[in-house]
PDB file of N, CA and C in Angstrom:
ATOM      1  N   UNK A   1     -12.675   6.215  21.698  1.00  0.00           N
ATOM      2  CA  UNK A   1     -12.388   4.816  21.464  1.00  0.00           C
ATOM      3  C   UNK A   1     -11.005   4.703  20.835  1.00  0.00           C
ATOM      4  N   UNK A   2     -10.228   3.854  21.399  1.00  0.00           N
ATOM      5  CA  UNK A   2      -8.890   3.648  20.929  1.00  0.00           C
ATOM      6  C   UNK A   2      -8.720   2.559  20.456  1.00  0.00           C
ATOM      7  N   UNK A   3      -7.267   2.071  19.371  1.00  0.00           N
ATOM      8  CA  UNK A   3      -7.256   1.022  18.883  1.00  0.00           C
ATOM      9  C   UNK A   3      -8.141   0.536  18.013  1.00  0.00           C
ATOM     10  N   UNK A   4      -8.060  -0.464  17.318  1.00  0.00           N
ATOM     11  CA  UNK A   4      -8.667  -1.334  16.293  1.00  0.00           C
ATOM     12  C   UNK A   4     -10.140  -1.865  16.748  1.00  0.00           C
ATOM     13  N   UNK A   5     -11.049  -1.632  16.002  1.00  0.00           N
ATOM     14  CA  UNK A   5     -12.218  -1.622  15.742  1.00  0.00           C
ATOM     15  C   UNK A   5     -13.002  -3.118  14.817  1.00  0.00           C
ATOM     16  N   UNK A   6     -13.313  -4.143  14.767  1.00  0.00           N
ATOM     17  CA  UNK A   6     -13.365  -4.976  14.430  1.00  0.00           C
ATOM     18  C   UNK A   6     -15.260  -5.119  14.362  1.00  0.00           C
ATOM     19  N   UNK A   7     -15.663  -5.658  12.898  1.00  0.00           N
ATOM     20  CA  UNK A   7     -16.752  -6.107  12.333  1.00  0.00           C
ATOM     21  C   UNK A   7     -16.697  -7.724  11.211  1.00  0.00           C
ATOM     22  N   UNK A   8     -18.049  -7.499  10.961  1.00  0.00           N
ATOM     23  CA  UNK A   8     -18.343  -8.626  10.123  1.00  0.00           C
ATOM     24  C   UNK A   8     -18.624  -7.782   8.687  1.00  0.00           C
ATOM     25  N   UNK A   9     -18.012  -8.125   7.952  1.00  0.00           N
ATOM     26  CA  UNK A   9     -18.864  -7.583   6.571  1.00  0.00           C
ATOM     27  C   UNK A   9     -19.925  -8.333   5.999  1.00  0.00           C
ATOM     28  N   UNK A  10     -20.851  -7.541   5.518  1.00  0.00           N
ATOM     29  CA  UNK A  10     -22.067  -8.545   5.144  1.00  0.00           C
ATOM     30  C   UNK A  10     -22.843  -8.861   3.441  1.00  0.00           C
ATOM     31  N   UNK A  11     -21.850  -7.677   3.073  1.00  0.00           N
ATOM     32  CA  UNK A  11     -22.078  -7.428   1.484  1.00  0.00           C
ATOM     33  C   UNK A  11     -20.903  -8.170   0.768  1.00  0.00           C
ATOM     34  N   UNK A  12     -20.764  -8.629  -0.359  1.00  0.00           N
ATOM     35  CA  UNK A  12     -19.631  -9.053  -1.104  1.00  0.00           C
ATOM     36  C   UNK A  12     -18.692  -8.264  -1.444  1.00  0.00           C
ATOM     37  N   UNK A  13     -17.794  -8.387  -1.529  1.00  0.00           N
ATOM     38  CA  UNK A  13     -17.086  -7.997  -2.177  1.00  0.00           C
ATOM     39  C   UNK A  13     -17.210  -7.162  -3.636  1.00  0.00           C
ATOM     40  N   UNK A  14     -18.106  -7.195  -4.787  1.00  0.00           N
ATOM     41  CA  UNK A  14     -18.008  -6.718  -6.051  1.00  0.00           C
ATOM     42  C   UNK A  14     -19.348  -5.479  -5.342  1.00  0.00           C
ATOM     43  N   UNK A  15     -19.955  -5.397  -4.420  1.00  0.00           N
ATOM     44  CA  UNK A  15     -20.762  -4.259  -4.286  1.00  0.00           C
ATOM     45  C   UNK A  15     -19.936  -3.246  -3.173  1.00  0.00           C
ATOM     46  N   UNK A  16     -18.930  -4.129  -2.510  1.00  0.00           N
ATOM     47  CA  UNK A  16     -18.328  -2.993  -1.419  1.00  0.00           C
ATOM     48  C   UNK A  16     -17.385  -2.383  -2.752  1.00  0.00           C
ATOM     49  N   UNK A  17     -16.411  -2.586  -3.609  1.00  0.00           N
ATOM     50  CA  UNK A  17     -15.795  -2.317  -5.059  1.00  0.00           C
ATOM     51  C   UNK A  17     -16.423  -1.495  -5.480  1.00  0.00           C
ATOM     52  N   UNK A  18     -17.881  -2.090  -6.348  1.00  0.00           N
ATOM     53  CA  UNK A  18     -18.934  -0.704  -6.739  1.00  0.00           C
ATOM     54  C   UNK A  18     -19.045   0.836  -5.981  1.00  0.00           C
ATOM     55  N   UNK A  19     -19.563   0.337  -4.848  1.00  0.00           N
ATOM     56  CA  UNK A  19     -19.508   1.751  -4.289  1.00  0.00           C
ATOM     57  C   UNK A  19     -18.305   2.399  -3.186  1.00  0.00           C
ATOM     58  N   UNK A  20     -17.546   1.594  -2.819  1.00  0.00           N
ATOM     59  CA  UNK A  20     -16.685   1.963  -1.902  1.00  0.00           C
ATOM     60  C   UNK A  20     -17.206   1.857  -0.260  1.00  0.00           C
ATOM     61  N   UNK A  21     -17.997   1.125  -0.504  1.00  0.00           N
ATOM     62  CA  UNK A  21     -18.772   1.036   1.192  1.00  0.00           C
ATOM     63  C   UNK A  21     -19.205  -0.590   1.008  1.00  0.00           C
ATOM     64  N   UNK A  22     -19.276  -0.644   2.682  1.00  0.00           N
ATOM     65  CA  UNK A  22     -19.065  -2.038   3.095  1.00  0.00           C
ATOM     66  C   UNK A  22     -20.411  -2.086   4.348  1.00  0.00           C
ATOM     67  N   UNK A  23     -21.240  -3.135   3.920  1.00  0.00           N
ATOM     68  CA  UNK A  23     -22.498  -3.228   4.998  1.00  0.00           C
ATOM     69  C   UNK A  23     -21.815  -4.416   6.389  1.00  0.00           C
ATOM     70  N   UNK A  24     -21.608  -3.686   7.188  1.00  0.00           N
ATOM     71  CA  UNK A  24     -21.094  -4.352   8.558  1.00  0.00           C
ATOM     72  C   UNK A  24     -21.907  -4.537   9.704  1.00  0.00           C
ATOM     73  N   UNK A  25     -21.818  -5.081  10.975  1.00  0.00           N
ATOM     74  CA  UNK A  25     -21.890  -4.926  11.800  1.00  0.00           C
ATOM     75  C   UNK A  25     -20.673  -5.213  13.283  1.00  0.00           C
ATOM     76  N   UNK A  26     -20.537  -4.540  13.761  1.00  0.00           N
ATOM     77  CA  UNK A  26     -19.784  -4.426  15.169  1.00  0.00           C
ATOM     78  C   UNK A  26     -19.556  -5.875  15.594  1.00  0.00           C
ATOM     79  N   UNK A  27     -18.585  -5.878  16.175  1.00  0.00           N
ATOM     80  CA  UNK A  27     -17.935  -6.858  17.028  1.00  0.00           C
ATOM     81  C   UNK A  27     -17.542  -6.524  18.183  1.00  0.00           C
ATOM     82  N   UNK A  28     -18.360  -6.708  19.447  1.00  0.00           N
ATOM     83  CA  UNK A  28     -17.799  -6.289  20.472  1.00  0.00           C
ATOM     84  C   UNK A  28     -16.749  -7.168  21.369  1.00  0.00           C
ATOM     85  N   UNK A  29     -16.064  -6.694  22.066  1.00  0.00           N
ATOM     86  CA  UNK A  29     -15.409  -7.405  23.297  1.00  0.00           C
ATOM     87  C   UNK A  29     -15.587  -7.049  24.593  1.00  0.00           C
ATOM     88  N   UNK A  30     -16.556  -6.403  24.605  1.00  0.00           N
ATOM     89  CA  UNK A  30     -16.512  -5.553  26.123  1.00  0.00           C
ATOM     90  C   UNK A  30     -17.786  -6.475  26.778  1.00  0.00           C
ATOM     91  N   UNK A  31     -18.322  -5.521  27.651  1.00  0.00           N
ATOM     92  CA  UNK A  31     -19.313  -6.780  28.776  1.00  0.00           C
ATOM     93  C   UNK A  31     -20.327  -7.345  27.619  1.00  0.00           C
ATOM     94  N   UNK A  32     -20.137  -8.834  27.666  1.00  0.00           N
ATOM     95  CA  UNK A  32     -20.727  -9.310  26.676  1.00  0.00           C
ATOM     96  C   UNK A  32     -22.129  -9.400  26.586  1.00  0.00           C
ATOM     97  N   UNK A  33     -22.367  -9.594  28.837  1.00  0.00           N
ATOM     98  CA  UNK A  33     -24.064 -10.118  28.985  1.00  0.00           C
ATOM     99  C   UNK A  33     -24.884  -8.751  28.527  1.00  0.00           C
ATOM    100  N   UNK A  34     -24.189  -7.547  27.859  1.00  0.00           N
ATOM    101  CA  UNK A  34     -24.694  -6.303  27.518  1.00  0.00           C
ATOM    102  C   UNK A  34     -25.613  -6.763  25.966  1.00  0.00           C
ATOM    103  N   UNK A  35     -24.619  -7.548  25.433  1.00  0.00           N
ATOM    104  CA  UNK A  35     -24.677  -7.880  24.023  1.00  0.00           C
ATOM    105  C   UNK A  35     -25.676  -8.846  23.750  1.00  0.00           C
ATOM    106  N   UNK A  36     -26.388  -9.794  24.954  1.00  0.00           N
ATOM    107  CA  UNK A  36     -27.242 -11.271  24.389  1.00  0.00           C
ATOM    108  C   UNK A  36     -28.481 -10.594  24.118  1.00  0.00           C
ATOM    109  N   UNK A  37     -28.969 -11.662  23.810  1.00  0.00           N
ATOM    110  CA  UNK A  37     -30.085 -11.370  23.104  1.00  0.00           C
ATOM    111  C   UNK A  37     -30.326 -11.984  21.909  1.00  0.00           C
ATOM    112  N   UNK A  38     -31.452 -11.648  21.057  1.00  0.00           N
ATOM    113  CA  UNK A  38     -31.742 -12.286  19.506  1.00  0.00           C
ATOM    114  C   UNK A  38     -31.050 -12.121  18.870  1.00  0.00           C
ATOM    115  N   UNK A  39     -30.411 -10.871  18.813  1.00  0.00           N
ATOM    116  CA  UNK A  39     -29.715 -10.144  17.619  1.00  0.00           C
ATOM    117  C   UNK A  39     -28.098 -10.071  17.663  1.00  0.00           C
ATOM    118  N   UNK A  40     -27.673 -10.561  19.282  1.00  0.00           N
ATOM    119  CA  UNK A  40     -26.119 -11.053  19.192  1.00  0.00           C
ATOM    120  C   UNK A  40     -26.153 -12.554  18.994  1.00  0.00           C
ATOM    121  N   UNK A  41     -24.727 -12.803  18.547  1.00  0.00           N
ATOM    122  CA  UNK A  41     -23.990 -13.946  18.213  1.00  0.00           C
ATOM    123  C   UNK A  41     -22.557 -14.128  18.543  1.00  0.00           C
ATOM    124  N   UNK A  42     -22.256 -15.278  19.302  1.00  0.00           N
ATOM    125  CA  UNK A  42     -21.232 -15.123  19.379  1.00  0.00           C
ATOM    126  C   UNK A  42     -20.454 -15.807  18.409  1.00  0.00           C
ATOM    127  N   UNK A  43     -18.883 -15.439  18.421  1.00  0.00           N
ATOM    128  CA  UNK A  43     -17.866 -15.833  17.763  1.00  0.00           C
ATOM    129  C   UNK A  43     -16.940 -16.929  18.244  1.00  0.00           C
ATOM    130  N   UNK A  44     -17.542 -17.739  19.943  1.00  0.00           N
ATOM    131  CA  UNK A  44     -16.790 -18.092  20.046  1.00  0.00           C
ATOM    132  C   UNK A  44     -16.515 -19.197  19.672  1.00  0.00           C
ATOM    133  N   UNK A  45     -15.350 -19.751  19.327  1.00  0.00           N
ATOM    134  CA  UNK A  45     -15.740 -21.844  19.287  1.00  0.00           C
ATOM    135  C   UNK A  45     -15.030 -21.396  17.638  1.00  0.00           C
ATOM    136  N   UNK A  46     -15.336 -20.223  16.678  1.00  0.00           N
ATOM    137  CA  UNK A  46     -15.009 -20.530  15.179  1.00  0.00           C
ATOM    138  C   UNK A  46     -13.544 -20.803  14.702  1.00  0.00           C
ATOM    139  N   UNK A  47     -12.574 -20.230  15.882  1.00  0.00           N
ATOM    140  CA  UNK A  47     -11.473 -20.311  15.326  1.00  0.00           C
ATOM    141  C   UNK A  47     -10.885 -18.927  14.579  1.00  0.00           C
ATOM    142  N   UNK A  48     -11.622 -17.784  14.870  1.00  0.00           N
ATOM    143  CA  UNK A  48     -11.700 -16.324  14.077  1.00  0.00           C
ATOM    144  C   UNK A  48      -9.947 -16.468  15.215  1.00  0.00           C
ATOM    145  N   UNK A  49      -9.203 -15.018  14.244  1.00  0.00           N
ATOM    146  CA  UNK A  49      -8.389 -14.388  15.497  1.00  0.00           C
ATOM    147  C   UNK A  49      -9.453 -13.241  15.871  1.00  0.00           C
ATOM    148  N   UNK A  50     -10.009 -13.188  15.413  1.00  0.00           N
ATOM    149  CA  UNK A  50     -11.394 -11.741  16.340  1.00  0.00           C
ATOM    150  C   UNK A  50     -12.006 -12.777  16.981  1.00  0.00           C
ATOM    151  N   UNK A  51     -12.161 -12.380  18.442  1.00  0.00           N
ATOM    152  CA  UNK A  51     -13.535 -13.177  19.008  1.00  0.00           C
ATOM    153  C   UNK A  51     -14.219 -11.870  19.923  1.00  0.00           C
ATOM    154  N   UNK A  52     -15.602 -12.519  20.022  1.00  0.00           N
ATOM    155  CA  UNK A  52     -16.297 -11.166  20.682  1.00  0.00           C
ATOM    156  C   UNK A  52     -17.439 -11.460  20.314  1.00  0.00           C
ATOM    157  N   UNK A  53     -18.679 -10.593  20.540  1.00  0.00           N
ATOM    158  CA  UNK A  53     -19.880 -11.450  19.965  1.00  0.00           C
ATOM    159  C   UNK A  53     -20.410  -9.804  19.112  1.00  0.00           C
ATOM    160  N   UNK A  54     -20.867 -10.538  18.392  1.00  0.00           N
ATOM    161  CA  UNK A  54     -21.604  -9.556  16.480  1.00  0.00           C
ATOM    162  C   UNK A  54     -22.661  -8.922  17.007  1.00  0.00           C
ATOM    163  N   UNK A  55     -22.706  -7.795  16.728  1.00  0.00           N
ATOM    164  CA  UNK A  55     -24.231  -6.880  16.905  1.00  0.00           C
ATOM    165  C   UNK A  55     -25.017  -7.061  15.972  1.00  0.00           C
ATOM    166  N   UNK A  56     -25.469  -7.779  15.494  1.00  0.00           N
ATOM    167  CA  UNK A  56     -26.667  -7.577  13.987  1.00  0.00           C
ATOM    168  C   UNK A  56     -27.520  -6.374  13.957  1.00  0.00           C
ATOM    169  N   UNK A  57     -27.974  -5.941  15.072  1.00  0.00           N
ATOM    170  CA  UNK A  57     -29.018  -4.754  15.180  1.00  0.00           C
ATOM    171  C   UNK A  57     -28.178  -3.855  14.791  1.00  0.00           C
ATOM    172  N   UNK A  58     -26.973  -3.637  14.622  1.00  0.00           N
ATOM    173  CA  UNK A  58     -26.345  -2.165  14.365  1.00  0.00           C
ATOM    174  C   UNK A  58     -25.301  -2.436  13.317  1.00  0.00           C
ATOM    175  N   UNK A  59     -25.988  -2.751  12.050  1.00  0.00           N
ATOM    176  CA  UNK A  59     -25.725  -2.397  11.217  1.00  0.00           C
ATOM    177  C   UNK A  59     -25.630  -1.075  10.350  1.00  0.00           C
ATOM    178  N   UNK A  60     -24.195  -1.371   9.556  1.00  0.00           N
ATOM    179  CA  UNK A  60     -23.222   0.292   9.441  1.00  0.00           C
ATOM    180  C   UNK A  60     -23.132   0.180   8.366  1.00  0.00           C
ATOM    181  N   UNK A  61     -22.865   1.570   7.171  1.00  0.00           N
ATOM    182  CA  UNK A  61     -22.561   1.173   6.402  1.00  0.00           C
ATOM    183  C   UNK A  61     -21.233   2.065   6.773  1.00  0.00           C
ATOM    184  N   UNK A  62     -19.840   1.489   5.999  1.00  0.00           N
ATOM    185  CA  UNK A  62     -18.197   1.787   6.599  1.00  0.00           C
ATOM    186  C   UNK A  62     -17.890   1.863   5.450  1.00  0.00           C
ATOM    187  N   UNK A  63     -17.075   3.049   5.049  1.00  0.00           N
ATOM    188  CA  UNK A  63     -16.439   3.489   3.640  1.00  0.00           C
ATOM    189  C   UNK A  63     -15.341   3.171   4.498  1.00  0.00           C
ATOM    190  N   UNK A  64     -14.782   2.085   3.591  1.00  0.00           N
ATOM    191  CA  UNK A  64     -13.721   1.520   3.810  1.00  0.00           C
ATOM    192  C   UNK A  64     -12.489   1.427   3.392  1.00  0.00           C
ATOM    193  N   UNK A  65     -12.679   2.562   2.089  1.00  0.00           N
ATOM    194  CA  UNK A  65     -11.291   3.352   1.878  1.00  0.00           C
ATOM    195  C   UNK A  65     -11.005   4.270   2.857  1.00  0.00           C
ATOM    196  N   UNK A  66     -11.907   4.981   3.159  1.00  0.00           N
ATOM    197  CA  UNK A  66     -11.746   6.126   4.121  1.00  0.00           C
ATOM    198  C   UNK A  66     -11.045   5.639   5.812  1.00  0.00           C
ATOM    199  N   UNK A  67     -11.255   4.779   5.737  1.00  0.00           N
ATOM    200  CA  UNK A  67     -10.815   3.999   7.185  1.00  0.00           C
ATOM    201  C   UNK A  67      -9.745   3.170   7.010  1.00  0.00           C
ATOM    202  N   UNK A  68      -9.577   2.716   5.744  1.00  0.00           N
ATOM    203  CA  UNK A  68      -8.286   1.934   5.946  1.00  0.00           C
ATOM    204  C   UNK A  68      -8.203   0.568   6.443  1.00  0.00           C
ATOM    205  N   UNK A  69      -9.833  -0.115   6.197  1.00  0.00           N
ATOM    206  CA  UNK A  69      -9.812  -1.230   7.122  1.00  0.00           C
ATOM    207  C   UNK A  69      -9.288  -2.382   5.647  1.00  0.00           C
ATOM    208  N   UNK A  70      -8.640  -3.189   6.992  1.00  0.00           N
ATOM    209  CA  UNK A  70      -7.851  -4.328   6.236  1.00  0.00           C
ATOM    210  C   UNK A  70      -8.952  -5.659   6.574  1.00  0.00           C
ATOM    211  N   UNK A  71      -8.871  -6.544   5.636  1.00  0.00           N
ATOM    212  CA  UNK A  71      -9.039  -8.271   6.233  1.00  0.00           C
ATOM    213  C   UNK A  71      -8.256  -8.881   7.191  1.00  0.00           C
ATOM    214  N   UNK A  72      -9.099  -8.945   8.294  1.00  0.00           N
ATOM    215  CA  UNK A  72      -7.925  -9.946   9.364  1.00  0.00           C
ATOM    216  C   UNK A  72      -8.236 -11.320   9.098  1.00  0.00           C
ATOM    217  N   UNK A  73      -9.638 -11.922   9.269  1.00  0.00           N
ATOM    218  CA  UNK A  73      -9.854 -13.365   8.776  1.00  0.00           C
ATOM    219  C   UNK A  73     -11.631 -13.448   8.234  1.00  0.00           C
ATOM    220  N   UNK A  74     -11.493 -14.088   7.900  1.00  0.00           N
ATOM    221  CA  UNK A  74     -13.092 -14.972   7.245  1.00  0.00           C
ATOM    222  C   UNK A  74     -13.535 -15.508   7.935  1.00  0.00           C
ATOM    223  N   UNK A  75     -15.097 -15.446   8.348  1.00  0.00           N
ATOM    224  CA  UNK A  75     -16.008 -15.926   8.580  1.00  0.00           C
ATOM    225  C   UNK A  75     -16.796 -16.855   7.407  1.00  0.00           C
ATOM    226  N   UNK A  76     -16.894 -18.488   7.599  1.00  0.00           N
ATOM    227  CA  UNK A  76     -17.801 -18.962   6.733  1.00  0.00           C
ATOM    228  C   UNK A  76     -18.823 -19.931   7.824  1.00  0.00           C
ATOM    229  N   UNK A  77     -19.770 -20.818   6.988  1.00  0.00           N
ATOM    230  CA  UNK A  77     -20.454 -21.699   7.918  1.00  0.00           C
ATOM    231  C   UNK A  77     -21.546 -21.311   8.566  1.00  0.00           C
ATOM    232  N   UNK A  78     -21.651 -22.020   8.939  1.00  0.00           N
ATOM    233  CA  UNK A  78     -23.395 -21.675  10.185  1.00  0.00           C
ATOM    234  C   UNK A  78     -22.931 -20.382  10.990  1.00  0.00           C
ATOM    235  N   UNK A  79     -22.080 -20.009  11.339  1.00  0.00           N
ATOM    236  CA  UNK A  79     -22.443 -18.399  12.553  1.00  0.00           C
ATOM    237  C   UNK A  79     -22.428 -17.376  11.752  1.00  0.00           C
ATOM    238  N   UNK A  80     -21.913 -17.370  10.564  1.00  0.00           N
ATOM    239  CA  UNK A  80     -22.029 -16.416   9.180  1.00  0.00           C
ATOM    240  C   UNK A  80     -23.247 -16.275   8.815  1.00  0.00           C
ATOM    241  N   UNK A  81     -24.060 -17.675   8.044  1.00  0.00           N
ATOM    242  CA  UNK A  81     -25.456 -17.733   8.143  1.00  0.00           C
ATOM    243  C   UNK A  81     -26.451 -17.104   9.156  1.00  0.00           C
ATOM    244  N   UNK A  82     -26.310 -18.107  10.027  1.00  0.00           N
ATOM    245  CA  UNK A  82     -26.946 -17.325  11.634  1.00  0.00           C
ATOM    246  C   UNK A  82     -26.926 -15.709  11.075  1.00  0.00           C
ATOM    247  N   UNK A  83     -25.821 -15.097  11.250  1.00  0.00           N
ATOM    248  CA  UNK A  83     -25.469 -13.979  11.494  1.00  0.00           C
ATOM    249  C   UNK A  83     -26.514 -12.732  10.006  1.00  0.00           C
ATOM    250  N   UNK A  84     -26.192 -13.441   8.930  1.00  0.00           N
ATOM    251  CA  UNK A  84     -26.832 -12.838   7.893  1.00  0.00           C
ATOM    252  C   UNK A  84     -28.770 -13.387   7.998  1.00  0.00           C
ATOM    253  N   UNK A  85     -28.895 -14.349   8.842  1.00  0.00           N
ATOM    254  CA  UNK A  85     -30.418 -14.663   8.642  1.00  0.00           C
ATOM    255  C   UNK A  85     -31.033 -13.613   9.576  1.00  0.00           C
ATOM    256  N   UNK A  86     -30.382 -13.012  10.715  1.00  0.00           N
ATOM    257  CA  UNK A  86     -30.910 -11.973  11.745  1.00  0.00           C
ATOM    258  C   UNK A  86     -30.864 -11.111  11.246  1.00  0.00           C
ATOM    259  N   UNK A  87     -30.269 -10.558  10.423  1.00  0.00           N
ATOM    260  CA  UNK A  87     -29.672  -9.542   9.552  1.00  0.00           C
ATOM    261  C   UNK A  87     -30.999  -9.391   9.005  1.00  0.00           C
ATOM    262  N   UNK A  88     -31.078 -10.266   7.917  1.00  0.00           N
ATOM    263  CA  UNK A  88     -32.128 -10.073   6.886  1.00  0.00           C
ATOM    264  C   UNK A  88     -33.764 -10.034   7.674  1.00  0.00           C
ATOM    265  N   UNK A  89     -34.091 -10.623   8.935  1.00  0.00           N
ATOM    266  CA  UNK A  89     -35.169 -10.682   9.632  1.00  0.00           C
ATOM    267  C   UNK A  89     -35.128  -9.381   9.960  1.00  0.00           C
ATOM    268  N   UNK A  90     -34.290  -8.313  10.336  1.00  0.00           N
ATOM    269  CA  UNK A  90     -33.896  -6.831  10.887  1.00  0.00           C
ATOM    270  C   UNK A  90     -35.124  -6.381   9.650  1.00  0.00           C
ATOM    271  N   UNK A  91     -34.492  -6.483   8.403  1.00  0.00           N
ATOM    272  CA  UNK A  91     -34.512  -5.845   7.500  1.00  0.00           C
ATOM    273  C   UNK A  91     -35.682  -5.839   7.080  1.00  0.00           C
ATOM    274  N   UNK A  92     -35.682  -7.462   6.513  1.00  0.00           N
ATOM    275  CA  UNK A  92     -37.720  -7.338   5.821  1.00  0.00           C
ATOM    276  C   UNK A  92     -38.184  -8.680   6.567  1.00  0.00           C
ATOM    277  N   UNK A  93     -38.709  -8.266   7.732  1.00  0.00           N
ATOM    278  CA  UNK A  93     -39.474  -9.722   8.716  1.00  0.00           C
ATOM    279  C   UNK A  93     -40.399 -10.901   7.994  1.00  0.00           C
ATOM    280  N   UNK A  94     -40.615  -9.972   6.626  1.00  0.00           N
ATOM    281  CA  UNK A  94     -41.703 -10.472   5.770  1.00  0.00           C
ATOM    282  C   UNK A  94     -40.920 -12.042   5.263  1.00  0.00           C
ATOM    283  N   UNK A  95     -39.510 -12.095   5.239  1.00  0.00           N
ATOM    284  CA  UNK A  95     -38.386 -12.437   4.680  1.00  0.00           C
ATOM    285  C   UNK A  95     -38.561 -14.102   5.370  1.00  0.00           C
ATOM    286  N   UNK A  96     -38.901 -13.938   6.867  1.00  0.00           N
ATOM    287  CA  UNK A  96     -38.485 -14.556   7.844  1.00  0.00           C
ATOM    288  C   UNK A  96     -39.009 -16.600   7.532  1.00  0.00           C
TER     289      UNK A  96
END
């Protein structure tokens, strides 16, 4: 895989700090109808400079000193939400 690699972070800021790791998931751009489903979302319509649609199911955790990843832009609003409510249904359904 070449070039820049693009996610959502899903943890704050003062716990990616704490430990040096960052709870993400993927942003793809490639064949998208690969990506639908429950657990994608797309990006498009927000105004991101990333567009592509979010994997929620493959959530990472990314030491993000080690990679060097920078902030390109923010996600806020309903596809953020969306995005963290699939998240958390992944996690504990009990949640749901």
């Amino acid at each position: 895989m070449k070039g820049d690699h693009f996610c959502i972070v899903l943890t704050p800021k003062a716990f990616n700090d704490r430990f040096g790791l960052a709870w993400t998931c993927p942003i793809t751009t490639g064949r998208q109808e690969i990506a639908r489903g429950l657990t994608a979302v797309t990006l498009m319509g927000t105004g991101l400079k990333v567009s592509g649609v979010v994997l929620c199911h493959q959530i990472k955790a990314l030491d993000w000193t080690a990679r060097k990843a920078q902030r390109v832009d923010r996600l806020k609003g309903p596809v953020l939400e969306q995005i963290l409510d699939i998240c958390t249904a992944i996690i504990d359904p009990a949640r749901r």
